[in-house]
Protein backbone atom coordinates (compact mmCIF):
# COMPACT_ATOMS: atom_id res chain seq x y z
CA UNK A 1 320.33 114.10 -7.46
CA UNK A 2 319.04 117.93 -8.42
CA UNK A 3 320.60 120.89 -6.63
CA UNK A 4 317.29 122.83 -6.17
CA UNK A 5 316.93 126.51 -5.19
CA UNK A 6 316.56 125.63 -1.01
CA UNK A 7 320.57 123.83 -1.89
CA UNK A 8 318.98 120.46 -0.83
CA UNK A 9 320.19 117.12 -2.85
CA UNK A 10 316.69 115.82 -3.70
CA UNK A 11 316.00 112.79 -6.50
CA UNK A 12 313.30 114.08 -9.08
CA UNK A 13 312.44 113.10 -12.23
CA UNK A 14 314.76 115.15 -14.32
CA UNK A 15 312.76 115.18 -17.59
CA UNK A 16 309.50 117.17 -15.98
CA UNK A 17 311.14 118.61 -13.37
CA UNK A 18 313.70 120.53 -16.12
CA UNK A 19 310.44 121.32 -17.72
CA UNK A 20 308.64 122.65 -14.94
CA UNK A 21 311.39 124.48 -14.15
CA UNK A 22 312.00 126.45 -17.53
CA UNK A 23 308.28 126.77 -18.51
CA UNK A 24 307.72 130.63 -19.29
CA UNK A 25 304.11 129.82 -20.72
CA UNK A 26 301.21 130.60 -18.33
CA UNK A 27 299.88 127.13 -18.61
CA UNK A 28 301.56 124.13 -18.66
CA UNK A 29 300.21 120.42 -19.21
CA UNK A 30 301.49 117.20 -18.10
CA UNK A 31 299.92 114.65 -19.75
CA UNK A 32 301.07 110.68 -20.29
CA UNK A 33 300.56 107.39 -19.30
CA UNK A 34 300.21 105.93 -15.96
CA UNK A 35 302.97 106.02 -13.85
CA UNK A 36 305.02 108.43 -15.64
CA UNK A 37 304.99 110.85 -12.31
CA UNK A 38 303.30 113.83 -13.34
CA UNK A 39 302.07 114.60 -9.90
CA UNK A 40 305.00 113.56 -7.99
CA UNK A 41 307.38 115.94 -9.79
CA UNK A 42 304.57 118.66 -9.81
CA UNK A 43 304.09 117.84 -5.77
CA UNK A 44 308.43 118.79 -6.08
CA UNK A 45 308.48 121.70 -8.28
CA UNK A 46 305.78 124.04 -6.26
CA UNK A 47 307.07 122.86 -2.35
CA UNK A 48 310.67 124.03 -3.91
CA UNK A 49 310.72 126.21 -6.34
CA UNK A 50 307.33 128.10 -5.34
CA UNK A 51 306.90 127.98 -1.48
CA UNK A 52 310.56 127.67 -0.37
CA UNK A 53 311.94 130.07 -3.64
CA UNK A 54 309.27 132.49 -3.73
CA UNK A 55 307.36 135.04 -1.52
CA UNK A 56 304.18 136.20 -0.85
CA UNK A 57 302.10 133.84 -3.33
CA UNK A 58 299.17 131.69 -2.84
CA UNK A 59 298.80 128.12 -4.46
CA UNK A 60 295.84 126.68 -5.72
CA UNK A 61 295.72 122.57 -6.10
CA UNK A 62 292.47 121.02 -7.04
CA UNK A 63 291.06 118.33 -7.94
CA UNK A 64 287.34 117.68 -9.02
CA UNK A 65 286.50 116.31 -5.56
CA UNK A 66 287.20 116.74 -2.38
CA UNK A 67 287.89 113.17 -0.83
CA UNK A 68 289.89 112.53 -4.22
CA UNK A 69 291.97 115.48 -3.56
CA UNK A 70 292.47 115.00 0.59
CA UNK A 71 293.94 111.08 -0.40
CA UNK A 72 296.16 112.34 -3.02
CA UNK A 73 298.12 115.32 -3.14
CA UNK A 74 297.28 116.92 0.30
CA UNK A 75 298.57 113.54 1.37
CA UNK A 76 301.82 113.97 -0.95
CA UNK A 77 302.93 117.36 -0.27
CA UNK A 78 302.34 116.41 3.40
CA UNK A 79 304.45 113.01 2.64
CA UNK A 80 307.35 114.83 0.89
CA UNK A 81 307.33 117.75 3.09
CA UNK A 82 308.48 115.42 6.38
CA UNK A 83 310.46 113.27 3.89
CA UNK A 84 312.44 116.37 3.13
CA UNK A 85 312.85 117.93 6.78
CA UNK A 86 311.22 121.25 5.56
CA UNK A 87 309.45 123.14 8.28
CA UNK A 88 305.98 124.02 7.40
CA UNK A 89 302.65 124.91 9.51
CA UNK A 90 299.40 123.39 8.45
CA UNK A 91 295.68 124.17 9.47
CA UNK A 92 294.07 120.46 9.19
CA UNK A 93 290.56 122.44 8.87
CA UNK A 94 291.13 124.88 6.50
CA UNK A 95 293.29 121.78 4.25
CA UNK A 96 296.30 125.20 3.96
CA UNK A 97 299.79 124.66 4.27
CA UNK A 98 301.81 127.90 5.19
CA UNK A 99 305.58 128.27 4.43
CA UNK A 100 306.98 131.70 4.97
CA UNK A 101 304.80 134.14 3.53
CA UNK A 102 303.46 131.53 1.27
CA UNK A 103 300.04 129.70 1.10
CA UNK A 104 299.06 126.71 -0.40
CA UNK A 105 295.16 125.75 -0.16
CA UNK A 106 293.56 122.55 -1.33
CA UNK A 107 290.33 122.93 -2.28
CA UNK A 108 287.72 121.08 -4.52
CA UNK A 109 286.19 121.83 -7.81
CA UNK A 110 283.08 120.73 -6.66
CA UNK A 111 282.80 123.36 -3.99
CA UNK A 112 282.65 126.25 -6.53
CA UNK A 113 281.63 128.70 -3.63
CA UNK A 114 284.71 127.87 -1.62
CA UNK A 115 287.16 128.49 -4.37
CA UNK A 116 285.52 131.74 -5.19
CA UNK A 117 286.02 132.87 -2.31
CA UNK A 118 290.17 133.06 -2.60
CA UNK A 119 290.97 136.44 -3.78
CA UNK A 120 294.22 135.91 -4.99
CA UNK A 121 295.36 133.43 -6.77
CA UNK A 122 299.58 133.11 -8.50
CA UNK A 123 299.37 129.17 -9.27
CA UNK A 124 296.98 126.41 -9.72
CA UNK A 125 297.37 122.81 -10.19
CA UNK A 126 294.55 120.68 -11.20
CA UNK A 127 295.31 117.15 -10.52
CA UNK A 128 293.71 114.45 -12.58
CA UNK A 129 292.57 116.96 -14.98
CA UNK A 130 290.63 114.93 -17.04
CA UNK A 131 288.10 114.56 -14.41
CA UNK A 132 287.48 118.46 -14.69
CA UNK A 133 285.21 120.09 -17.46
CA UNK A 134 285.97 122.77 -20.36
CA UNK A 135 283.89 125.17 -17.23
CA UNK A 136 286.15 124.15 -14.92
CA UNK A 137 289.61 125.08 -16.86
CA UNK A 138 287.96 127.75 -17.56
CA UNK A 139 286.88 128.99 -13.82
CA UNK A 140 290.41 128.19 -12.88
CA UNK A 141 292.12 130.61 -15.44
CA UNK A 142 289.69 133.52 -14.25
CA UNK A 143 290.62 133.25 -10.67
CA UNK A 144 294.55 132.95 -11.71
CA UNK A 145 294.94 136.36 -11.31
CA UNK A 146 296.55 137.55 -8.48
CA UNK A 147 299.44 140.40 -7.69
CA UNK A 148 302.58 138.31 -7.67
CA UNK A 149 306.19 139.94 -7.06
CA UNK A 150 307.99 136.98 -8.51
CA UNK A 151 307.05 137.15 -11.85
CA UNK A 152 303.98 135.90 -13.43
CA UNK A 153 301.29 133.64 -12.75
CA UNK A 154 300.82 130.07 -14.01
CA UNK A 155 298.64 127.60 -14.20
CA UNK A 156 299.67 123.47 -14.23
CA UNK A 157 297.25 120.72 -15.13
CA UNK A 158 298.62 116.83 -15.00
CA UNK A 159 296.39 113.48 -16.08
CA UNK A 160 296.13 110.29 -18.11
CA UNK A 161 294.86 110.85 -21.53
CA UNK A 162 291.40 109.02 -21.70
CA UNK A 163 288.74 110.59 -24.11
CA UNK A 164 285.77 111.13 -22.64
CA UNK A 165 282.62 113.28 -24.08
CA UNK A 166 283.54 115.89 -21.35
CA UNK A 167 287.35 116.42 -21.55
CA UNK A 168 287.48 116.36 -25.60
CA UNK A 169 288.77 120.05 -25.38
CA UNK A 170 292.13 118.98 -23.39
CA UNK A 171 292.80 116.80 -26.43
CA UNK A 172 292.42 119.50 -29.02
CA UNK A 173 294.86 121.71 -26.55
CA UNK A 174 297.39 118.98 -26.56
CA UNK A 175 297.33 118.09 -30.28
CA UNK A 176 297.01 121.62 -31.09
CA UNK A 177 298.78 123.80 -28.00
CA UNK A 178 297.43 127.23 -28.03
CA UNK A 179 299.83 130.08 -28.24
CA UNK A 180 300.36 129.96 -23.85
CA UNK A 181 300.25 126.55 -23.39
CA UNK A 182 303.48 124.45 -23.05
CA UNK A 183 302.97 120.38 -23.47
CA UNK A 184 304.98 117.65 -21.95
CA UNK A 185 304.28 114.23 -22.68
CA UNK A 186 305.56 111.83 -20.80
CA UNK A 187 305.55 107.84 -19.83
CA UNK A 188 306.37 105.11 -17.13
CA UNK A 189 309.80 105.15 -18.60
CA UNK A 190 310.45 108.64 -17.45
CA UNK A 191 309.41 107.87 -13.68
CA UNK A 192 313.09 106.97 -11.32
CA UNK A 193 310.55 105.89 -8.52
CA UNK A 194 308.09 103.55 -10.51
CA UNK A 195 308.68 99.95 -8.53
CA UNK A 196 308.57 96.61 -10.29
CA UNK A 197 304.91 95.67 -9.78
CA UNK A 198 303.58 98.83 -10.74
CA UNK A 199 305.89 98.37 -13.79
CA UNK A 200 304.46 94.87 -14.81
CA UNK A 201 301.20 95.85 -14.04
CA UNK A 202 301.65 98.94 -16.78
CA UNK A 203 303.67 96.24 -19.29
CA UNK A 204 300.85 93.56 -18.80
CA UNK A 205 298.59 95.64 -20.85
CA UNK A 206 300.00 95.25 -24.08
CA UNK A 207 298.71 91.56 -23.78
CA UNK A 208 295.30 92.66 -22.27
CA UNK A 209 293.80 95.52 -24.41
CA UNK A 210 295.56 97.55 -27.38
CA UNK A 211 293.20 100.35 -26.17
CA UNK A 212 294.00 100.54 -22.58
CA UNK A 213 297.77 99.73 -23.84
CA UNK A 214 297.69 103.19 -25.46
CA UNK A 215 296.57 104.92 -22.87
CA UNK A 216 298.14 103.90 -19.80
CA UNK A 217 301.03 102.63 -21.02
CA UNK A 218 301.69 104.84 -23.90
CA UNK A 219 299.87 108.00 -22.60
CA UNK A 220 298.56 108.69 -25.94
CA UNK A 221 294.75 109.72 -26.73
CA UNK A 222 292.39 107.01 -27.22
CA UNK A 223 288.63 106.13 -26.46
CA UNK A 224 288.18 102.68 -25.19
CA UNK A 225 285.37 100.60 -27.41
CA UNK A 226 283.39 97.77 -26.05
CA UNK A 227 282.66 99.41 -22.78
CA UNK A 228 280.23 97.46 -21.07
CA UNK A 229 277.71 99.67 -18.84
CA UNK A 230 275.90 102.54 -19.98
CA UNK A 231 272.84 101.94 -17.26
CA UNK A 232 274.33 104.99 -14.64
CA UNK A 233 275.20 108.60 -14.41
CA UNK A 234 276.43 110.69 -11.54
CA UNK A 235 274.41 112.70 -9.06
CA UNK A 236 275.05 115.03 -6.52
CA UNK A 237 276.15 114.33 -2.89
CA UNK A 238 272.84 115.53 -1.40
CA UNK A 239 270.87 113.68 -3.91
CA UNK A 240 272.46 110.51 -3.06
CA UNK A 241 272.27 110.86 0.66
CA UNK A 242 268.36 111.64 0.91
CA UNK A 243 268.06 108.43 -1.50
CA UNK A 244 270.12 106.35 0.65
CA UNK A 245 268.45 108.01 3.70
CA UNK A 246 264.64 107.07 2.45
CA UNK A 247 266.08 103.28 1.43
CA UNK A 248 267.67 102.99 4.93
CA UNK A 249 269.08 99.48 4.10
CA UNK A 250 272.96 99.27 2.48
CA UNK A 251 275.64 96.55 1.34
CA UNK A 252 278.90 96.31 0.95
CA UNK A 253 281.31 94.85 -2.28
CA UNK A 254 284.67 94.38 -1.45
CA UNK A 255 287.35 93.75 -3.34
CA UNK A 256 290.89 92.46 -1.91
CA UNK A 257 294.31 93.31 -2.92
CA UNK A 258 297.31 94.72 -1.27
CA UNK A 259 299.85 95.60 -4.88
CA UNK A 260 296.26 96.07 -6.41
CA UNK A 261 293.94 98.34 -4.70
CA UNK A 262 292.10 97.23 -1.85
CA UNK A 263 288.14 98.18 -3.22
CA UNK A 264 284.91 99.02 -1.01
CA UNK A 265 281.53 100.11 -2.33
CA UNK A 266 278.83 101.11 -0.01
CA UNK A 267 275.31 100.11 -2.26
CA UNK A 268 271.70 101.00 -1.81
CA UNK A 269 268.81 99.32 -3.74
CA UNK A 270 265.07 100.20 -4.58
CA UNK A 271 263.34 98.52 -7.00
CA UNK A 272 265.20 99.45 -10.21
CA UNK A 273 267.29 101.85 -9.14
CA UNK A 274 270.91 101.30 -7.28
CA UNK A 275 272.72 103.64 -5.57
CA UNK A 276 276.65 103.43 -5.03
CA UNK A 277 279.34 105.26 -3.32
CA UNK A 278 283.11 104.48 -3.18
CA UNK A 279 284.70 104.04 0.32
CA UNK A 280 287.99 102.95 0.06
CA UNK A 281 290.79 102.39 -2.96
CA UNK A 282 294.13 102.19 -1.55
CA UNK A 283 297.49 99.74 -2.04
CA UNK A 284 299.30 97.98 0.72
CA UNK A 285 296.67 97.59 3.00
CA UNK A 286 297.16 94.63 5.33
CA UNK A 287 294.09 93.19 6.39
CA UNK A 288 295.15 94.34 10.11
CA UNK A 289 295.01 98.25 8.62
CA UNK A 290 291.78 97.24 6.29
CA UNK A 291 289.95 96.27 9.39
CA UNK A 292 290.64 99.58 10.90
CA UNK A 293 289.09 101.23 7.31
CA UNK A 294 286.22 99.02 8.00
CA UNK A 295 285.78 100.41 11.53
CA UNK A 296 285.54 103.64 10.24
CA UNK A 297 283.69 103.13 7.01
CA UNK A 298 281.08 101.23 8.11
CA UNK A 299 278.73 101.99 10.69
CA UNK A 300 276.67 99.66 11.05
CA UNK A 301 278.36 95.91 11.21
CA UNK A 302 275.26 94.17 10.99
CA UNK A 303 274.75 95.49 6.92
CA UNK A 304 276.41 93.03 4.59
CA UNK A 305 279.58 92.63 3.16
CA UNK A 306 279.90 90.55 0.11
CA UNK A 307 283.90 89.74 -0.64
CA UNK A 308 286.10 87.69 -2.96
CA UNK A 309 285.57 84.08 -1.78
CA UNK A 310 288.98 83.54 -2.82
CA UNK A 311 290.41 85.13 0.55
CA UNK A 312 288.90 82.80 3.12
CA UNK A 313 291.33 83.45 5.60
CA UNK A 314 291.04 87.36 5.18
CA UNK A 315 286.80 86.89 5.48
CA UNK A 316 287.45 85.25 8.29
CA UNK A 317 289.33 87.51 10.01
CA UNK A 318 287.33 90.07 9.19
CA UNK A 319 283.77 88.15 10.43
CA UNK A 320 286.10 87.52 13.49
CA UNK A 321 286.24 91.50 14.13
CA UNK A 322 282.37 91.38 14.09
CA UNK A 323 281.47 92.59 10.53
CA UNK A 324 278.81 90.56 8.54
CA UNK A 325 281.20 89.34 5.65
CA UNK A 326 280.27 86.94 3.57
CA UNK A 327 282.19 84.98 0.20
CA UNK A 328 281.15 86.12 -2.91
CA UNK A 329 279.88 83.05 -5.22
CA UNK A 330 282.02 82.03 -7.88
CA UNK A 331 281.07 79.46 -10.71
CA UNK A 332 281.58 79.06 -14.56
CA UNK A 333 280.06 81.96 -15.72
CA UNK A 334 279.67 83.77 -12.70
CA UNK A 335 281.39 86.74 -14.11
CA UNK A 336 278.51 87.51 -16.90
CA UNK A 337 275.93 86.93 -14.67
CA UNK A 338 276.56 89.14 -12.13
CA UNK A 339 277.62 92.08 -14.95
CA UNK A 340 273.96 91.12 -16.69
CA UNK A 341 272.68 91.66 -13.07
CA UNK A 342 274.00 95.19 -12.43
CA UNK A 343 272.50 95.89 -15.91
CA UNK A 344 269.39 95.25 -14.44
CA UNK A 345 269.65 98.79 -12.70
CA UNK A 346 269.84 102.46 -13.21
CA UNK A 347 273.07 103.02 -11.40
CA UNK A 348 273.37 106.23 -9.72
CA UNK A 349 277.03 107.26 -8.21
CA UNK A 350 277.87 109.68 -5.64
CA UNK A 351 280.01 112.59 -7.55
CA UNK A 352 283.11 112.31 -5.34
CA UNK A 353 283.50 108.69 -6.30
CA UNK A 354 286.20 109.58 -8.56
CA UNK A 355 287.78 105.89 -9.09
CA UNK A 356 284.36 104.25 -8.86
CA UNK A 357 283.17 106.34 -12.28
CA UNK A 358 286.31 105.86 -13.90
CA UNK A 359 286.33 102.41 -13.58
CA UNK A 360 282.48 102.33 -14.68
CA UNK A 361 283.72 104.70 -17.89
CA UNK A 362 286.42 102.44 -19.06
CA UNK A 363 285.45 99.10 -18.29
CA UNK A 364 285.06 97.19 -21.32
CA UNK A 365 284.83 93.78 -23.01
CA UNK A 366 288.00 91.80 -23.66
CA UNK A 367 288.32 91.71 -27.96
CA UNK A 368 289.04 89.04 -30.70
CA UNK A 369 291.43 89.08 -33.42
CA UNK A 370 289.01 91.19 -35.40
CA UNK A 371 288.24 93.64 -32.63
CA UNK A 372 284.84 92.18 -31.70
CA UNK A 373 284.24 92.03 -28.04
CA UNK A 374 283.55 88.62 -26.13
CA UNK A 375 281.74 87.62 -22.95
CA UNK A 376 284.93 88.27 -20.74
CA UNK A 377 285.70 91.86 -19.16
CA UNK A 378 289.71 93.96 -19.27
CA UNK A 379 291.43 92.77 -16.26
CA UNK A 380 292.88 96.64 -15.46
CA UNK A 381 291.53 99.18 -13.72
CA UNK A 382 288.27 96.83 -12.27
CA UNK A 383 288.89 96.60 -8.60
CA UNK A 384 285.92 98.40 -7.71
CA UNK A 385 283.64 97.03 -10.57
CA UNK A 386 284.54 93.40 -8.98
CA UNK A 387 283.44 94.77 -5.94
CA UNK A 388 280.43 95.74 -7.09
CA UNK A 389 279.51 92.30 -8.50
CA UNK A 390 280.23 90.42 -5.94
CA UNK A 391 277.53 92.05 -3.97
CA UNK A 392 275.01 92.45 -6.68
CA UNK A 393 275.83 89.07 -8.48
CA UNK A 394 275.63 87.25 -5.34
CA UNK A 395 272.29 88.22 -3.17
CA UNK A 396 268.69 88.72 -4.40
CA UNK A 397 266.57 91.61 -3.96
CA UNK A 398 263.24 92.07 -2.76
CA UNK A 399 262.49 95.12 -4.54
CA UNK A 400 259.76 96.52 -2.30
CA UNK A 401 260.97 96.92 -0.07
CA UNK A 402 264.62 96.99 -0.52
CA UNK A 403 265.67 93.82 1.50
CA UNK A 404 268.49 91.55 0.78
CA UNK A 405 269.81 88.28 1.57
CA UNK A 406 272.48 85.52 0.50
CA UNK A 407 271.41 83.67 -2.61
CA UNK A 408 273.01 80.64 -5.03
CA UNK A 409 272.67 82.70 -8.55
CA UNK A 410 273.13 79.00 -9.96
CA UNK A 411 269.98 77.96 -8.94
C-alpha cells in the first residue's frame, strides 16, 4: 500500500509510480515489455497526484485513435475512479472528466482539428506511443504549453518497444535521452497486478520467437524478421467507408477466446483489392456478452461469419441467435493456404484499427535453428490475423462482382 497525496491506502506499482512521482524532467517515457503496467500506474499517478493534488490544470491523454483510446484508458480512469470512491463528473459527449477545478479530455491524434482546438494544455499522456509519429510527439509538445500554478508542465508517453519505420526516433530518445527526457524501463516483473495467464502467456515466448521474446517479454528494442505480409497499408476512415459503401457486400472472421482476445474483422472484397476493419478485441468475453457485441457490431445478420470450427458449441449458439455463422475449414495445411490466399490481395485497413495493423506489422514466420523462417506462423499476438483467414481461407470470391459463398479450399 502507498499513502498518496488524497491520504487514501491505494496498491500501485511502486517502481513507476516512485518514478512518476519524482520526475522533474518535462517529458517522461515509460517504455518495457508487455505487461509491465505502464498505463495502469500512469492511469494512478495523474487521477492522484494531478486531478485530486493539483488545481486549475487541464490533462491531455491520447492515443492515435479514437476507438483505441475510448476502450482503453477512458475506460481505466473511469474503472479506477469508482474502484477508488473518488467523486468525479463526466460529460460522455465531450469524452472530459472534471474533478475540482481540474479537466481531463480524451481526445484522438487522428482528429488533429479537435486537439487544436484546446487552448491550454499542463499534461499529456500518449498511450501506446509507438503507434504515434515523430509529427505527432512533436504536435503534442507545442500544445503543452499552458499557464499552470502548480509548477511546470509535463509531458508522459508509455508503449512496448517494437521498431517500426515510423517510431525509429522514440528509440534514438530512449538509447540516447535528450537533456529533458527522463527514461524508465520496465518489465512484467515489475507489475503487482499481472495474473497467472497473462504471466504464462508473456513466459511462453521465450519458446516461441527470440524476437517477440525481446520485446514483449524483455521490453527491449527489436525489429521482428520473417514477417509475413507486406500486400496492405492503411487508409483513411472516409476512404474506407465510400469503398465499402460502393462494394455493398461484407464478411465477417472471428476469432474465439476468452484469456486470449475474443477477434472480429468486418471484410469487403473487389476483385483484387480487400478491405478490413477491426470490430472487436477484448478478454473475458463469454459467448452470452459476445453475442451482445455481435448485436451491435453487425448490422446485417444475413452477411457471413466465418469462425474457428473448433468451437462448435459456441457457432451454434451463436447461429441460434440468428447470425449467419459458419466453421472455418481446417485441414493439413490449411494454415498456408489461407495466408497464400490473403496474399492474393492489396489489403487496405481502416486507420483506427489499431490491433488489426499491429498484428499485420508483426506477424511473422516461426524460425529454424539457423534463423531461417518455415511454413508455420508466431503463435502471439495473431488473434485477429486468424480471424482474418478463416474468412478469406475458407470462401471463394467472385471477383466481379464481389459475391461470396462457402467453399472446400481442398478441392
Amino acid at each position: 500500500m502507498t499513502k498518496t497525496q488524497t491520504n487514501l491506502d491505494i496498491r500501485v506499482n511502486k517502481k513507476q509510480y516512485d518514478f512518476l512521482r519524482t520526475n522533474r524532467k518535462r517529458k517522461a517515457h515509460l517504455f518495457g515489455s508487455a505487461g509491465s503496467g505502464k498505463s495502469w500506474s500512469l492511469a494512478q499517478f495523474l487521477i492522484i497526484e494531478k486531478m485530486f493534488g493539483e488545481h486549475d490544470i487541464r490533462i491531455i491523454t491520447t492515443r492515435k485513435t479514437g476507438p483505441a483510446l475510448f476502450k482503453s484508458v477512458w475506460l481505466l480512469v473511469q474503472d479506477l475512479l469508482k474502484m477508488y470512491d473518488l467523486p468525479y463528473d463526466i460529460n460522455k459527449s465531450e469524452r472530459a472528466i472534471y474533478i475540482g477545478s481540474n479537466e481531463m479530455y480524451f481526445t484522438a491524434l487522428d482528429d488533429p482539428l479537435k486537439l487544436k482546438s484546446f487552448e491550454k494544455i499542463n499534461y499529456v499522456w500518449a498511450e501506446e506511443a509507438s503507434e504515434i509519429t515523430r509529427h505527432d510527439y512533436m504536435q503534442l509538445g507545442l500544445r503543452c504549453r499552458g499557464a499552470n500554478p502548480n509548477g511546470p508542465n509535463a509531458m508522459y508517453f508509455s508503449y512496448n518497444p517494437a521498431s517500426g519505420p515510423h517510431n525509429r526516433y522514440l528509440q534514438k530518445i530512449t538509447t540516447n535521452p535528450p537533456d529533458d527526457v527522463a527514461i524508465l524501463h520496465t518489465t512484467y516483473h515489475d507489475n503487482i497486478f499481472l495474473d497467472d495467464d497473462y504471466i504464462h502467456e508473456i513466459e511462453g515466448l521465450k519458446e516461441i520467437d527470440k524476437v517477440y521474446w525481446t520485446i514483449y517479454g524483455l521490453g527491449r528494442w527489436a525489429s521482428p524478421k520473417n514477417t509475413i505480409y507486406t500486400n496492405w497499408d492503411v487508409i483513411s476512415t472516409d476512404q474506407w467507408d465510400k469503398a465499402v459503401k460502393l462494394i455493398g457486400d461484407v464478411g465477417y472472421g472471428l476469432d474465439f477466446g476468452y484469456n486470449m482476445p475474443t477477434a472480429l474483422t468486418e471484410i469487403a472484397v473487389k476483385e483484387f483489392d480487400l478491405y478490413e476493419k477491426e470490430l472487436l478485441y477484448e478478454r473475458k468475453l463469454t459467448n452470452t456478452q459476445l453475442i451482445d457485441r455481435l448485436n451491435l457490431l453487425i448490422s446485417n445478420k444475413s452477411s457471413p461469419i466465418l469462425a474457428d470450427c473448433s468451437e462448435p458449441d459456441r457457432i451454434e449458439e451463436i447461429s441460434k441467435a440468428g447470425f449467419n455463422i459458419f466453421p472455418c475449414i481446417k485441414g493439413e495445411g490449411s494454415v498456408k493456404i489461407g495466408i497464400d490466399r490473403v496474399k492474393r490481395f492489396k489489403c487496405h485497413i481502416r486507420s483506427n484499427s489499431t490491433n488489426l495493423i499491429e498484428e499485420k506489422q508483426i506477424y511473422k514466420w516461426q524460425e529454424d535453428i539457423n534463423g531461417d523462417p518455415i511454413d508455420k506462423p508466431v503463435k502471439y499476438k495473431d488473434h485477429l490475423m486468424d480471424a482474418e483467414r478463416y474468412y478469406v481461407g475458407s470462401v471463394e470470391f467472385d471477383l466481379s462482382p464481389a459475391m461470396v459463398y462457402v467453399g472446400n479450399i481442398f478441392d
